[in-house]
PDB file of N, CA and C in Angstrom:
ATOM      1  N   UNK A   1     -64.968 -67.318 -36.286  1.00  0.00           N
ATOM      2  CA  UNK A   1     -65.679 -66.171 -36.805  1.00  0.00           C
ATOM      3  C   UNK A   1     -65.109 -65.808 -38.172  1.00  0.00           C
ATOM      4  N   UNK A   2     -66.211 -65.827 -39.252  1.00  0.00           N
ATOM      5  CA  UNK A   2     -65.696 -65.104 -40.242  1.00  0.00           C
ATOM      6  C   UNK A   2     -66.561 -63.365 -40.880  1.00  0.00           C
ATOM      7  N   UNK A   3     -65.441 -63.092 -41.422  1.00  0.00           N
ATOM      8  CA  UNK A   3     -66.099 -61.806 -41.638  1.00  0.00           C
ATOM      9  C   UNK A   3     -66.661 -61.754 -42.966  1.00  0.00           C
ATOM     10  N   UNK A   4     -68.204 -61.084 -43.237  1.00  0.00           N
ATOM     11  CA  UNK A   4     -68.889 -61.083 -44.569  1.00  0.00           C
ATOM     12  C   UNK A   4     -68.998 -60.058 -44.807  1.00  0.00           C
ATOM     13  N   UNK A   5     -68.522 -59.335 -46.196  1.00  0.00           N
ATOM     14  CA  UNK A   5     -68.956 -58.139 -46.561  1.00  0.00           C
ATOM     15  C   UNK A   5     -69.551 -58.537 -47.911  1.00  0.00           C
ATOM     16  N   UNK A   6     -70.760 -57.392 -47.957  1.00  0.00           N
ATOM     17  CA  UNK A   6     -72.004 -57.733 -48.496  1.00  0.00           C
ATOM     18  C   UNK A   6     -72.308 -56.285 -49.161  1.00  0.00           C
ATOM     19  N   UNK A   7     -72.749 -56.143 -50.329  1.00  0.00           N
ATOM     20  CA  UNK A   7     -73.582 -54.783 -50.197  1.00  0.00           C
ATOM     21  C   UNK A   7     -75.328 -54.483 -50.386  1.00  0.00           C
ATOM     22  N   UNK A   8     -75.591 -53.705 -49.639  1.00  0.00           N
ATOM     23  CA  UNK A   8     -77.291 -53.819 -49.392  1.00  0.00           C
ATOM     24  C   UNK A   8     -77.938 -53.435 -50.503  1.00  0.00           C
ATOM     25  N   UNK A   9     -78.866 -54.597 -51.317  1.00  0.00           N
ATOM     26  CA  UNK A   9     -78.788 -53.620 -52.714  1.00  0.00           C
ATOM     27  C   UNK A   9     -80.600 -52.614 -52.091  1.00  0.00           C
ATOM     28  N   UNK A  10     -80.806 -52.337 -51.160  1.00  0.00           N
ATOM     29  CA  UNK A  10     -81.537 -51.247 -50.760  1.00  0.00           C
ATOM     30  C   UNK A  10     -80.762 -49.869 -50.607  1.00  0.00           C
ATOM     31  N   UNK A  11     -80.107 -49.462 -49.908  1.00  0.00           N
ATOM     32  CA  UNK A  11     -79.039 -48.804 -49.473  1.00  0.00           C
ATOM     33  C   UNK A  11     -77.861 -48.529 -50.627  1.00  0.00           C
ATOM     34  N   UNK A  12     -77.290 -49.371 -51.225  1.00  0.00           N
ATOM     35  CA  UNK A  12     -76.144 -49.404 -51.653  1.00  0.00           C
ATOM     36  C   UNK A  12     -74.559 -49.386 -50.975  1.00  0.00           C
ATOM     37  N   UNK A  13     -75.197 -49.669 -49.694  1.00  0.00           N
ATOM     38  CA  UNK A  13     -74.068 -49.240 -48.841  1.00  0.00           C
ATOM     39  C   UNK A  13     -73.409 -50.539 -48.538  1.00  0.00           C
ATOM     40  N   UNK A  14     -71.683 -51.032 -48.610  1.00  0.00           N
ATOM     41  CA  UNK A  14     -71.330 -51.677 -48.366  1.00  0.00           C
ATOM     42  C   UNK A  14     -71.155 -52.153 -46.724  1.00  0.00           C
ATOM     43  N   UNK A  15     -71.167 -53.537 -46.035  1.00  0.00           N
ATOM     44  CA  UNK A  15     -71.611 -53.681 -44.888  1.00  0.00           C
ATOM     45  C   UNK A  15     -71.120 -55.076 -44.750  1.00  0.00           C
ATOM     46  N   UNK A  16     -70.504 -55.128 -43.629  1.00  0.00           N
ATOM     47  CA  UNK A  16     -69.871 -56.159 -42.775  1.00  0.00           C
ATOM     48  C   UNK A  16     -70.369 -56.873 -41.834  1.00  0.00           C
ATOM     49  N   UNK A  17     -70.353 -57.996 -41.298  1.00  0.00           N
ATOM     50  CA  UNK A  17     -71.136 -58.658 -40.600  1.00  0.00           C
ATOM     51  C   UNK A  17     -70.051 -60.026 -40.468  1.00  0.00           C
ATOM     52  N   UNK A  18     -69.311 -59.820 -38.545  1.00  0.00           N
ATOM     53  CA  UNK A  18     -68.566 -61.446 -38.424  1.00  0.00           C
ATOM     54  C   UNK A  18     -69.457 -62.496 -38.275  1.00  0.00           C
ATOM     55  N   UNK A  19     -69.520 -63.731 -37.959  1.00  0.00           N
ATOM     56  CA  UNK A  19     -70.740 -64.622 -38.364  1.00  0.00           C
ATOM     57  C   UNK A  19     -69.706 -65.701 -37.842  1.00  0.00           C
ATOM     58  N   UNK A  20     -70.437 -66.781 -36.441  1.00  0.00           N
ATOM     59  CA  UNK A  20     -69.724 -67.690 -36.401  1.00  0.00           C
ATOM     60  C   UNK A  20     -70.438 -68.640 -37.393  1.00  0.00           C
ATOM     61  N   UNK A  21     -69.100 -68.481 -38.018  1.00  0.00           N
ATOM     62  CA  UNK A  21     -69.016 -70.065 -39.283  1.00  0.00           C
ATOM     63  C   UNK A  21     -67.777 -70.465 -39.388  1.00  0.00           C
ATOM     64  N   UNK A  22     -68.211 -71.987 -40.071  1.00  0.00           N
ATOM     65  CA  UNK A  22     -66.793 -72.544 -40.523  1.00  0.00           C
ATOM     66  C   UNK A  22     -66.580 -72.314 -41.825  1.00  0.00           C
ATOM     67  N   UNK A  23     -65.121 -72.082 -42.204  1.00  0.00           N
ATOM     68  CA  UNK A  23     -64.670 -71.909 -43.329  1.00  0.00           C
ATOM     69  C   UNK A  23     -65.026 -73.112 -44.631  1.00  0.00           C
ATOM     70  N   UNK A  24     -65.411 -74.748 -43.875  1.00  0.00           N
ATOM     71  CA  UNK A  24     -65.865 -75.205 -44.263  1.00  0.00           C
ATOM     72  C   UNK A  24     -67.575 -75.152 -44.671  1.00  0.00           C
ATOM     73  N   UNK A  25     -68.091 -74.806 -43.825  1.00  0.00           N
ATOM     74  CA  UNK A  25     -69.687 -74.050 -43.797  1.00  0.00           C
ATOM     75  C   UNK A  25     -69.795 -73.092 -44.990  1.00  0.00           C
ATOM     76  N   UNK A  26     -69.014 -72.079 -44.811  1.00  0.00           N
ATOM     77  CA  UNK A  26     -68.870 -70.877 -46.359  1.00  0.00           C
ATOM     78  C   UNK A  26     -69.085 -71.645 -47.652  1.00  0.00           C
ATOM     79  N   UNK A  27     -68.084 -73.206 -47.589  1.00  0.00           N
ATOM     80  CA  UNK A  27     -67.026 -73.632 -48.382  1.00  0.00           C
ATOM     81  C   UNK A  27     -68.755 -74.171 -49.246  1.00  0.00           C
ATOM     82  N   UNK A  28     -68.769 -75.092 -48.593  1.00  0.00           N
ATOM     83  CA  UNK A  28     -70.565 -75.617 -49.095  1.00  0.00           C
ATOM     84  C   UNK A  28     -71.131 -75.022 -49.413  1.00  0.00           C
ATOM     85  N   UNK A  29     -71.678 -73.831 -49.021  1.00  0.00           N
ATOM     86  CA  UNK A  29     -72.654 -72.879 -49.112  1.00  0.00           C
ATOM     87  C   UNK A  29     -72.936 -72.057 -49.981  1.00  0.00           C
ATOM     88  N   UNK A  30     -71.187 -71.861 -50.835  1.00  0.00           N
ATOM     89  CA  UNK A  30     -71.174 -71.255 -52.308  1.00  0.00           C
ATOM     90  C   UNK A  30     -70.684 -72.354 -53.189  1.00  0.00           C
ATOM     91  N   UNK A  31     -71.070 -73.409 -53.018  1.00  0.00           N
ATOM     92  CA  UNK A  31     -71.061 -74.726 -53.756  1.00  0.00           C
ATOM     93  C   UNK A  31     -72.132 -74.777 -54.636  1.00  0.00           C
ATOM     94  N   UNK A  32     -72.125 -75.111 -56.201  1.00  0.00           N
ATOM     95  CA  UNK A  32     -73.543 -75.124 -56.310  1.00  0.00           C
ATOM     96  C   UNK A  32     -73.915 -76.783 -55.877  1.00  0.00           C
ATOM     97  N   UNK A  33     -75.480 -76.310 -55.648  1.00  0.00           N
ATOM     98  CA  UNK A  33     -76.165 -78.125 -55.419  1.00  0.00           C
ATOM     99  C   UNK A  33     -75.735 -77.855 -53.927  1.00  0.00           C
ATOM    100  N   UNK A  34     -75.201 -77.160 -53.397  1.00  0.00           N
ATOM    101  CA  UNK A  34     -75.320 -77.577 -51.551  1.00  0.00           C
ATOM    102  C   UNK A  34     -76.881 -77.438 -50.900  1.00  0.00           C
ATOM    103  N   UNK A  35     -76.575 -78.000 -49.805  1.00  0.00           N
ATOM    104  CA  UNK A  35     -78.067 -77.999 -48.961  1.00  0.00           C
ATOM    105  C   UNK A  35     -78.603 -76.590 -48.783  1.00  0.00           C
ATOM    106  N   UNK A  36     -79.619 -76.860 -47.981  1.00  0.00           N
ATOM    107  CA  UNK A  36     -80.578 -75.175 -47.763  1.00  0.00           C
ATOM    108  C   UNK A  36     -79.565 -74.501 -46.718  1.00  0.00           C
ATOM    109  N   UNK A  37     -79.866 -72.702 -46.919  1.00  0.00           N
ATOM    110  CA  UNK A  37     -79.007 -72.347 -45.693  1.00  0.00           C
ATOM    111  C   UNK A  37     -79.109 -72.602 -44.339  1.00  0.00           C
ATOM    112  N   UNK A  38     -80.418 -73.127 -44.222  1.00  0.00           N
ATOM    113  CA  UNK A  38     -80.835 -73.197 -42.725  1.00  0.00           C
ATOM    114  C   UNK A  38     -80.084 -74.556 -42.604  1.00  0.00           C
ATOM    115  N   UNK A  39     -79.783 -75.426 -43.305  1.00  0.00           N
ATOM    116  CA  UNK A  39     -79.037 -76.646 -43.007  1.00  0.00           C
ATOM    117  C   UNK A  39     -77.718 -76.568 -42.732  1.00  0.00           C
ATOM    118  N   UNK A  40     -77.103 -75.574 -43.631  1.00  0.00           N
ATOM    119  CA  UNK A  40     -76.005 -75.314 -43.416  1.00  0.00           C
ATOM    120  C   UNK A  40     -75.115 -74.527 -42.511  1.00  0.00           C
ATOM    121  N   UNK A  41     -76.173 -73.464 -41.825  1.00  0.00           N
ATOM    122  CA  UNK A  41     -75.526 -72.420 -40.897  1.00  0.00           C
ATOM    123  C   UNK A  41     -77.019 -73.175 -39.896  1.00  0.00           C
ATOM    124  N   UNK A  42     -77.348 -74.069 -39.567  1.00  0.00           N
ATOM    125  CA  UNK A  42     -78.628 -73.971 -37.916  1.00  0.00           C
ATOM    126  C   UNK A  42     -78.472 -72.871 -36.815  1.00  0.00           C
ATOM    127  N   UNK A  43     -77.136 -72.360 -36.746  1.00  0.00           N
ATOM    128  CA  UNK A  43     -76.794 -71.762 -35.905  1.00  0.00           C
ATOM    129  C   UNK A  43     -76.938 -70.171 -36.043  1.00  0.00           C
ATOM    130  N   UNK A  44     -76.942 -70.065 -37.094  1.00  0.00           N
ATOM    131  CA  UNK A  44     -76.977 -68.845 -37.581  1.00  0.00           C
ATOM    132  C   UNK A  44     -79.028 -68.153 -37.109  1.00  0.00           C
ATOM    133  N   UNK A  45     -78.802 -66.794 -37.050  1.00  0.00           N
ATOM    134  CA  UNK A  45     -80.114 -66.203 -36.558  1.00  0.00           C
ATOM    135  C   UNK A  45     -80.831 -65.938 -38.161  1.00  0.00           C
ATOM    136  N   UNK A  46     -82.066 -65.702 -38.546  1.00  0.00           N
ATOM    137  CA  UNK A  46     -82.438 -65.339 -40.028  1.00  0.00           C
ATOM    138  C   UNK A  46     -81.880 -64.494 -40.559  1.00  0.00           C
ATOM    139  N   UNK A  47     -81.611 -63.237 -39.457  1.00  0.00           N
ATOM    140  CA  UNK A  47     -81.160 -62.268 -40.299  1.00  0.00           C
ATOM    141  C   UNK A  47     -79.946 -62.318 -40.598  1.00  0.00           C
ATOM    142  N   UNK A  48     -79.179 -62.896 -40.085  1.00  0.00           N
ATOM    143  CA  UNK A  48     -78.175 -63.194 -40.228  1.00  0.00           C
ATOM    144  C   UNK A  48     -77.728 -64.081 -42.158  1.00  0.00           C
ATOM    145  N   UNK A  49     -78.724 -65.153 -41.888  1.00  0.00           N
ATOM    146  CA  UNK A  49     -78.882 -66.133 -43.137  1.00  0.00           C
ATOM    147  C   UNK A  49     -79.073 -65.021 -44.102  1.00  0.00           C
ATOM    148  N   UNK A  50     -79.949 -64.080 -44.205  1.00  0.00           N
ATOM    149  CA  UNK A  50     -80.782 -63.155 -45.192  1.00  0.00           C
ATOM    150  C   UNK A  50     -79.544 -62.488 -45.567  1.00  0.00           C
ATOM    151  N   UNK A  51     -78.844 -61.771 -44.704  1.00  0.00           N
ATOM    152  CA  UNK A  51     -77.511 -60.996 -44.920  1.00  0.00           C
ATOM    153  C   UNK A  51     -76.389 -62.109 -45.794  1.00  0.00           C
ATOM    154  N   UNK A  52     -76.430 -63.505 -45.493  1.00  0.00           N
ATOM    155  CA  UNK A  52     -75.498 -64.389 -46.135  1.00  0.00           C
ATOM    156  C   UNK A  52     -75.801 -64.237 -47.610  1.00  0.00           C
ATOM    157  N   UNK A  53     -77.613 -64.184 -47.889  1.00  0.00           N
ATOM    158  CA  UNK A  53     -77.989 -64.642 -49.104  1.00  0.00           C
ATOM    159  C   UNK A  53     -78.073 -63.424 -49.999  1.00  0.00           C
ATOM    160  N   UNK A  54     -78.286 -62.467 -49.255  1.00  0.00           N
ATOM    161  CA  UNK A  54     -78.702 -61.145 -50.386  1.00  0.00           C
ATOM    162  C   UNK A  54     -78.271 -59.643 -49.657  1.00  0.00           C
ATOM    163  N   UNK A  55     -77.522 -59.845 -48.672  1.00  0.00           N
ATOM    164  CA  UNK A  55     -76.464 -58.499 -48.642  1.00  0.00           C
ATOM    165  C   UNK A  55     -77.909 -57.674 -47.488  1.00  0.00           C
ATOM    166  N   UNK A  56     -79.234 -57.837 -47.535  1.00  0.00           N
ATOM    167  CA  UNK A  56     -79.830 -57.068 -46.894  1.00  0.00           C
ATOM    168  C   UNK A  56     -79.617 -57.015 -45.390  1.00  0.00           C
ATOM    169  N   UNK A  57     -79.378 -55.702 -45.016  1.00  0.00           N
ATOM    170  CA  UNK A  57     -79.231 -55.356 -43.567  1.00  0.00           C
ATOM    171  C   UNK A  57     -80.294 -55.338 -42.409  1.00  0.00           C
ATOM    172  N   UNK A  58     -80.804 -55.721 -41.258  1.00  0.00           N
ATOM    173  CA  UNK A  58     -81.895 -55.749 -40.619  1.00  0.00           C
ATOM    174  C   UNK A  58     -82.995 -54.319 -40.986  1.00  0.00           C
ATOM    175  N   UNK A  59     -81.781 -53.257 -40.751  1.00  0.00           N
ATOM    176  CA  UNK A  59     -82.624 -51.831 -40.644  1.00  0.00           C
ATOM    177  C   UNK A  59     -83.455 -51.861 -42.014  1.00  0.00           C
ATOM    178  N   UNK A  60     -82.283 -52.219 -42.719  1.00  0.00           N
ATOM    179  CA  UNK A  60     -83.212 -51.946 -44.293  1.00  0.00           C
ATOM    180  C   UNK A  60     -84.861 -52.655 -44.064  1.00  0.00           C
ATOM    181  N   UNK A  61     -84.349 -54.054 -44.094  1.00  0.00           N
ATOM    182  CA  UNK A  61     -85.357 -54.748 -44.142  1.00  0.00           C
ATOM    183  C   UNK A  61     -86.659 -54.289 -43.516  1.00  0.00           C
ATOM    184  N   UNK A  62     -86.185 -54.085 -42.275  1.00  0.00           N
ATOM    185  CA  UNK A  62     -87.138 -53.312 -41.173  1.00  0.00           C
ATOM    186  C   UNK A  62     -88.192 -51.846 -41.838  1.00  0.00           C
ATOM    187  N   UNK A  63     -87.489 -51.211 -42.668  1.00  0.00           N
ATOM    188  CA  UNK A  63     -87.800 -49.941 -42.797  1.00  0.00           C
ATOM    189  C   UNK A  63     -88.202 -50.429 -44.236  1.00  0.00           C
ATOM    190  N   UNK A  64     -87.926 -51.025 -45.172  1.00  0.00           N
ATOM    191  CA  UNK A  64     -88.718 -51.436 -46.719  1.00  0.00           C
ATOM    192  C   UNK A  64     -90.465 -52.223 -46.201  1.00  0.00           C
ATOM    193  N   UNK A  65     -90.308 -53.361 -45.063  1.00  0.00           N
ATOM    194  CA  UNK A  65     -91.588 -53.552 -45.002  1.00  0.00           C
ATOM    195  C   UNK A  65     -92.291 -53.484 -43.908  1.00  0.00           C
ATOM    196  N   UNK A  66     -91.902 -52.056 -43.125  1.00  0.00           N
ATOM    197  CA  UNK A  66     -92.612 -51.743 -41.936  1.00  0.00           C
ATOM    198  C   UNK A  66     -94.060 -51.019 -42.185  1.00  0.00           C
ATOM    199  N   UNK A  67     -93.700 -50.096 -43.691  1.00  0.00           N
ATOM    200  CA  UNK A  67     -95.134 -49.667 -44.546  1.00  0.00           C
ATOM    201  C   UNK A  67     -95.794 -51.107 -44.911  1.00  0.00           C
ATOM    202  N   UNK A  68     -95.249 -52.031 -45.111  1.00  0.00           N
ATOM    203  CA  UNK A  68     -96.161 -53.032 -46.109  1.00  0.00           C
ATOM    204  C   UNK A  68     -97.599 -53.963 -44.600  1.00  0.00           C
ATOM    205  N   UNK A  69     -96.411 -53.840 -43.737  1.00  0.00           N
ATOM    206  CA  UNK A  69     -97.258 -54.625 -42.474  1.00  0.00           C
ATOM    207  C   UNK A  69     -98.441 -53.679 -42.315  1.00  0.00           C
ATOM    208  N   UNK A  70     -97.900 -51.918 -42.252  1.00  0.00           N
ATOM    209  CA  UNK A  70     -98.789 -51.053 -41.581  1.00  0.00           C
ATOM    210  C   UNK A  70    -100.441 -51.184 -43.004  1.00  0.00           C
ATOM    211  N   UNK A  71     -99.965 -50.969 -44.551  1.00  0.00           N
ATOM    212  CA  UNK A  71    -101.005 -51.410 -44.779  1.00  0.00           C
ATOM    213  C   UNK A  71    -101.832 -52.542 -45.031  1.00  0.00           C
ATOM    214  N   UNK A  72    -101.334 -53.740 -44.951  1.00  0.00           N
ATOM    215  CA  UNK A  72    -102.023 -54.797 -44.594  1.00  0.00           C
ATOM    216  C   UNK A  72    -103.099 -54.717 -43.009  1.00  0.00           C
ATOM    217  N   UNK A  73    -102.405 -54.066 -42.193  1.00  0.00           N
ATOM    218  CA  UNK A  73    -103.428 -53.588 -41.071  1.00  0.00           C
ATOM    219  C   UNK A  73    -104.490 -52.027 -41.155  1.00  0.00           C
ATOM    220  N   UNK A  74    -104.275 -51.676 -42.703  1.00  0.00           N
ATOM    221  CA  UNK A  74    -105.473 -50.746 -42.818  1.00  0.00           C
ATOM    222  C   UNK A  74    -104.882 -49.310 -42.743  1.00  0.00           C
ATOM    223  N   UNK A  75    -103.893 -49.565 -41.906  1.00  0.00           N
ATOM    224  CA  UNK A  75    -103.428 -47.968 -41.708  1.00  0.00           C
ATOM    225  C   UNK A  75    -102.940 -46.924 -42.249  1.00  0.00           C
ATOM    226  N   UNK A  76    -102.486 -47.486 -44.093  1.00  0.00           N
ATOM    227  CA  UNK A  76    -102.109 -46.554 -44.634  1.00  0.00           C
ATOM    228  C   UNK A  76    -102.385 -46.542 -46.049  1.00  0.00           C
ATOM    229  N   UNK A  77    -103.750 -46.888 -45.990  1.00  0.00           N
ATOM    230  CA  UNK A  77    -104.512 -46.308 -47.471  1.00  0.00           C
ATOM    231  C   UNK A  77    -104.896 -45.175 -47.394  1.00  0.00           C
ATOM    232  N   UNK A  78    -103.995 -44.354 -49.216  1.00  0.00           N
ATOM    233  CA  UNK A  78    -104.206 -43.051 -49.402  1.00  0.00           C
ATOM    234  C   UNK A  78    -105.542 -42.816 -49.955  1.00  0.00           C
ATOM    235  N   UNK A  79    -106.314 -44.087 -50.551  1.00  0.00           N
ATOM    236  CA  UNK A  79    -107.064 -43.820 -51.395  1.00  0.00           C
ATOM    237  C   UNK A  79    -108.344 -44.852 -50.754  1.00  0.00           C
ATOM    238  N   UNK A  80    -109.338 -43.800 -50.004  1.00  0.00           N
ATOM    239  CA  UNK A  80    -110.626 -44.609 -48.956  1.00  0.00           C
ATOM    240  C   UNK A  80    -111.178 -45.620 -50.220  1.00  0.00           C
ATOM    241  N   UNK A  81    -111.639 -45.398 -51.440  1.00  0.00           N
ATOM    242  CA  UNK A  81    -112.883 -45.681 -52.379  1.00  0.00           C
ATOM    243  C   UNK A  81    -111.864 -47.044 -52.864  1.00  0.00           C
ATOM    244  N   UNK A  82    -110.349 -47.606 -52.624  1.00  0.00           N
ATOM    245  CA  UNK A  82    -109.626 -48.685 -53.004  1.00  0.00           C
ATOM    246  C   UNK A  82    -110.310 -50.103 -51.978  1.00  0.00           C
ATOM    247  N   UNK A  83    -110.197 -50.900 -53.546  1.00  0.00           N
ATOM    248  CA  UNK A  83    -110.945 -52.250 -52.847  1.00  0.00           C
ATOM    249  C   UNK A  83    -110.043 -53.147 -52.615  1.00  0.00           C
ATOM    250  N   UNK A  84    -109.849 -53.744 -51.443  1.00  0.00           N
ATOM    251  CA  UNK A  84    -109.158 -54.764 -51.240  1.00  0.00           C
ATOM    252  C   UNK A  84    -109.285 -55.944 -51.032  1.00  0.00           C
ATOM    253  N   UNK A  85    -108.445 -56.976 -52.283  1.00  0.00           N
ATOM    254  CA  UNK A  85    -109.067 -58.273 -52.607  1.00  0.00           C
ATOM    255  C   UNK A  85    -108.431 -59.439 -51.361  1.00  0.00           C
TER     256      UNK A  85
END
């Protein structure tokens, strides 16, 4: 297990997350030219990967595009007379 601290650039809040990896796994991973993350951590869950790559926390994530899903399903246009392409 290693420990990642990250900061959420939604939030600004600094945030920790242990993560089974190998120190060799890290080692690649901030290599430039290494493989994709999903190659490198398989084991790892997305959110997990997402937190490796850009500090974002589930909640954030959750709560930045829980509006974007709701208006893609219609539910939260302010403006009826808006056309959607």
């Amino acid at each position: 297990m290693i420990t990642i601290t990250k900061i959420d650039p939604f939030t600004g809040k600094e945030n920790t997350m242990k993560l089974d990896i190998t120190e060799e796994q890290l080692a690649e991973y901030e290599s430039p030219g290494s493989r994709m993350i999903q190659q490198i951590f398989p084991n790892l869950a997305a959110y997990q990967r997402e937190f490796m790559m850009t500090g974002i926390m589930p909640d954030s994530w959750n709560e930045l595009f829980s509006g974007s899903e709701q208006a893609r399903n219609g539910e939260d246009h302010e403006d009826s007379d808006e056309t959607t392409l």
